[in-house]
C-alpha atoms as a PDB file:
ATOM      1  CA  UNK A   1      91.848  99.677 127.758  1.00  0.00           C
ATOM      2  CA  UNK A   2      91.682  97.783 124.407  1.00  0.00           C
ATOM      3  CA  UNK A   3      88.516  99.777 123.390  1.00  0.00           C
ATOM      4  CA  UNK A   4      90.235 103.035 123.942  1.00  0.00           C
ATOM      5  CA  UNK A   5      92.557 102.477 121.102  1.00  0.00           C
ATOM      6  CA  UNK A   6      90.502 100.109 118.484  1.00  0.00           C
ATOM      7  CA  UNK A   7      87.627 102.312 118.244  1.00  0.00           C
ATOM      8  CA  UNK A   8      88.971 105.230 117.077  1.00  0.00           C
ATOM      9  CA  UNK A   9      91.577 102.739 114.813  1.00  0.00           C
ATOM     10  CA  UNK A  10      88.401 101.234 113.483  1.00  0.00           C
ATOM     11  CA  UNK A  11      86.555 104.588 113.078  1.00  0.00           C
ATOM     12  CA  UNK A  12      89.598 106.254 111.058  1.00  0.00           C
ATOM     13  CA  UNK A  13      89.449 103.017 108.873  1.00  0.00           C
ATOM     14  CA  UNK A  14      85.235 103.094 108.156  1.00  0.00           C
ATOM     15  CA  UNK A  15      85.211 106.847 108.178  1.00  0.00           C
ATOM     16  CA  UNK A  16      88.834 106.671 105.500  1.00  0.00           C
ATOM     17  CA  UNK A  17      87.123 103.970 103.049  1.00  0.00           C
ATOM     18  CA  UNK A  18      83.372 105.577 102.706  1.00  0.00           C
ATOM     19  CA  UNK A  19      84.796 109.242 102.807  1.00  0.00           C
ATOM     20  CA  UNK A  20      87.319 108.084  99.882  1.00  0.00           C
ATOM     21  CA  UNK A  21      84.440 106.160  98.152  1.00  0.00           C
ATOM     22  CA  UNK A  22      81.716 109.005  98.417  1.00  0.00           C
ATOM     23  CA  UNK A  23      84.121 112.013  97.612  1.00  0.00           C
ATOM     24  CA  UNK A  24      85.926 109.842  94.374  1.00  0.00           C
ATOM     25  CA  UNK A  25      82.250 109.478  92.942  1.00  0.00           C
ATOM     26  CA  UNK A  26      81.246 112.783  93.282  1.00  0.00           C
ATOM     27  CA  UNK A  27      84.312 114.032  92.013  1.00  0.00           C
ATOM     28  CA  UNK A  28      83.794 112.512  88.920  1.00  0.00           C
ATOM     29  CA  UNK A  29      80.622 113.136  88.417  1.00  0.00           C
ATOM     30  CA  UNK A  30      81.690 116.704  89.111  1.00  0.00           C
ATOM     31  CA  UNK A  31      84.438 116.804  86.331  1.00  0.00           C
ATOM     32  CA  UNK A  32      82.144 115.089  84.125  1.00  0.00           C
ATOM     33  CA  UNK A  33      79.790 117.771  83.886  1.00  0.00           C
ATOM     34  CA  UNK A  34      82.246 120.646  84.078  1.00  0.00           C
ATOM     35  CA  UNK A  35      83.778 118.918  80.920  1.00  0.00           C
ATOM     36  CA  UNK A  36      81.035 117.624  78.940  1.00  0.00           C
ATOM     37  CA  UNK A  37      80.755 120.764  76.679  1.00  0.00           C
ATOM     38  CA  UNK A  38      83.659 120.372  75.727  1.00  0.00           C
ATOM     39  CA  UNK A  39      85.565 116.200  74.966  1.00  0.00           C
ATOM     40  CA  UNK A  40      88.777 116.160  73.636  1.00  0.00           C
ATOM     41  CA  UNK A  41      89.222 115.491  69.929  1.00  0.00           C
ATOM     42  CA  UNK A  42      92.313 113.463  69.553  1.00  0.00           C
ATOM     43  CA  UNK A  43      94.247 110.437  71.496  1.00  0.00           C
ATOM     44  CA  UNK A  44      96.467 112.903  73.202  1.00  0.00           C
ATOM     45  CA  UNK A  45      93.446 115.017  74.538  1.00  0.00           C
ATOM     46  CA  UNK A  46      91.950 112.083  75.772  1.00  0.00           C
ATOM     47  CA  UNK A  47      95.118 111.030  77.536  1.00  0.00           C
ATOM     48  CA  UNK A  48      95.079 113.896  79.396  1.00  0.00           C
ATOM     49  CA  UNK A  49      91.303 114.326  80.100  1.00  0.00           C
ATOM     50  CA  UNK A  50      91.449 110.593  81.418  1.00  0.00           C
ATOM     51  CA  UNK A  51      95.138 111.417  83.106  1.00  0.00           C
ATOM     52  CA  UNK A  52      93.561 115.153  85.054  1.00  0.00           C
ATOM     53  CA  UNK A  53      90.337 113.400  85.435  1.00  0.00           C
ATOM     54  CA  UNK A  54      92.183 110.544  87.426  1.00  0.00           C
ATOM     55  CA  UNK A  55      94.483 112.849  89.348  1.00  0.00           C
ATOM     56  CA  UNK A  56      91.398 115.050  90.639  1.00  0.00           C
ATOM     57  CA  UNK A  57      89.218 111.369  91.529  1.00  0.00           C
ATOM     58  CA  UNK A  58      92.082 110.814  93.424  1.00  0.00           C
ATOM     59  CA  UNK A  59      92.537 114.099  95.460  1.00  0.00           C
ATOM     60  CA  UNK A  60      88.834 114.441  96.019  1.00  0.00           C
ATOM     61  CA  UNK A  61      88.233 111.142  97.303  1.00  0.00           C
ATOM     62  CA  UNK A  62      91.585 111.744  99.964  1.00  0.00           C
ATOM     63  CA  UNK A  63      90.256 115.177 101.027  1.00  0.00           C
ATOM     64  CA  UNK A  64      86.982 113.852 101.721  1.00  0.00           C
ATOM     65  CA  UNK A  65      88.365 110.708 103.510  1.00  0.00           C
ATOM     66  CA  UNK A  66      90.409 112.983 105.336  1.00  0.00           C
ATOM     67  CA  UNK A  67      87.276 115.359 106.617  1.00  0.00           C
ATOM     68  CA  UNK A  68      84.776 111.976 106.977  1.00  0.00           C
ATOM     69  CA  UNK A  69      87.941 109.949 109.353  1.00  0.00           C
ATOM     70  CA  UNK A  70      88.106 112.973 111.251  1.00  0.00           C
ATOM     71  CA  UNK A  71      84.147 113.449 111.634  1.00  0.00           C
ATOM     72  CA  UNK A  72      84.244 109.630 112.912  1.00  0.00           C
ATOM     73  CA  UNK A  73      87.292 110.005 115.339  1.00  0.00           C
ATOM     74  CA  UNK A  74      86.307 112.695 117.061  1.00  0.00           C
ATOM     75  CA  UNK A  75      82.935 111.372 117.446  1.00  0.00           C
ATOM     76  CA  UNK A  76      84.533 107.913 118.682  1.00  0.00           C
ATOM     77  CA  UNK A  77      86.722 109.793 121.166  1.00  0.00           C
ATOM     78  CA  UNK A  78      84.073 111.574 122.425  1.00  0.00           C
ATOM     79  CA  UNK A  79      82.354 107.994 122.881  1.00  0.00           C
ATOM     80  CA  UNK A  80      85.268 106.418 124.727  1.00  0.00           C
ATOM     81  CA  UNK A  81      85.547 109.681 126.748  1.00  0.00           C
ATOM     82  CA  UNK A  82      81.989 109.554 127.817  1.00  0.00           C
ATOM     83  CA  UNK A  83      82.756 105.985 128.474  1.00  0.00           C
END
């Protein structure tokens, strides 16, 4: 049916966005405070602390996307399984 396929469509989507959202955020925050002791001095350290800082947002938030779709797949297949 329909459902079979849109709720696990719709789960990868939700599960994608607030995995990417929540694992971005504390990414950040995580190189924030692994970094704070020591800020770059000049334009081309900050360049690069902004540049790494944005590369590792970036994976974080795709890894945890990645393990929160998955969570919310599974447990929609399970649903339309059961179903």
């Amino acid at each position: 049916s329909s459902r079979a396929v849109a709720l696990p469509l719709t789960a990868f989507a939700v599960g994608a966005t607030i995995g990417f959202v929540r694992g971005a955020r504390a990414t950040g925050l995580r190189f924030l405070a692994e970094n704070a002791h020591r800020p770059p001095r000049t334009v081309r350290g900050w360049y690069f602390y902004n540049k790494t800082k944005n590369y590792r947002v970036l994976l974080g938030g795709m890894k945890s996307a990645a393990k929160e779709s998955s969570k919310l797949i599974a447990t929609s297949l399970v649903w339309v399984g059961v179903e």
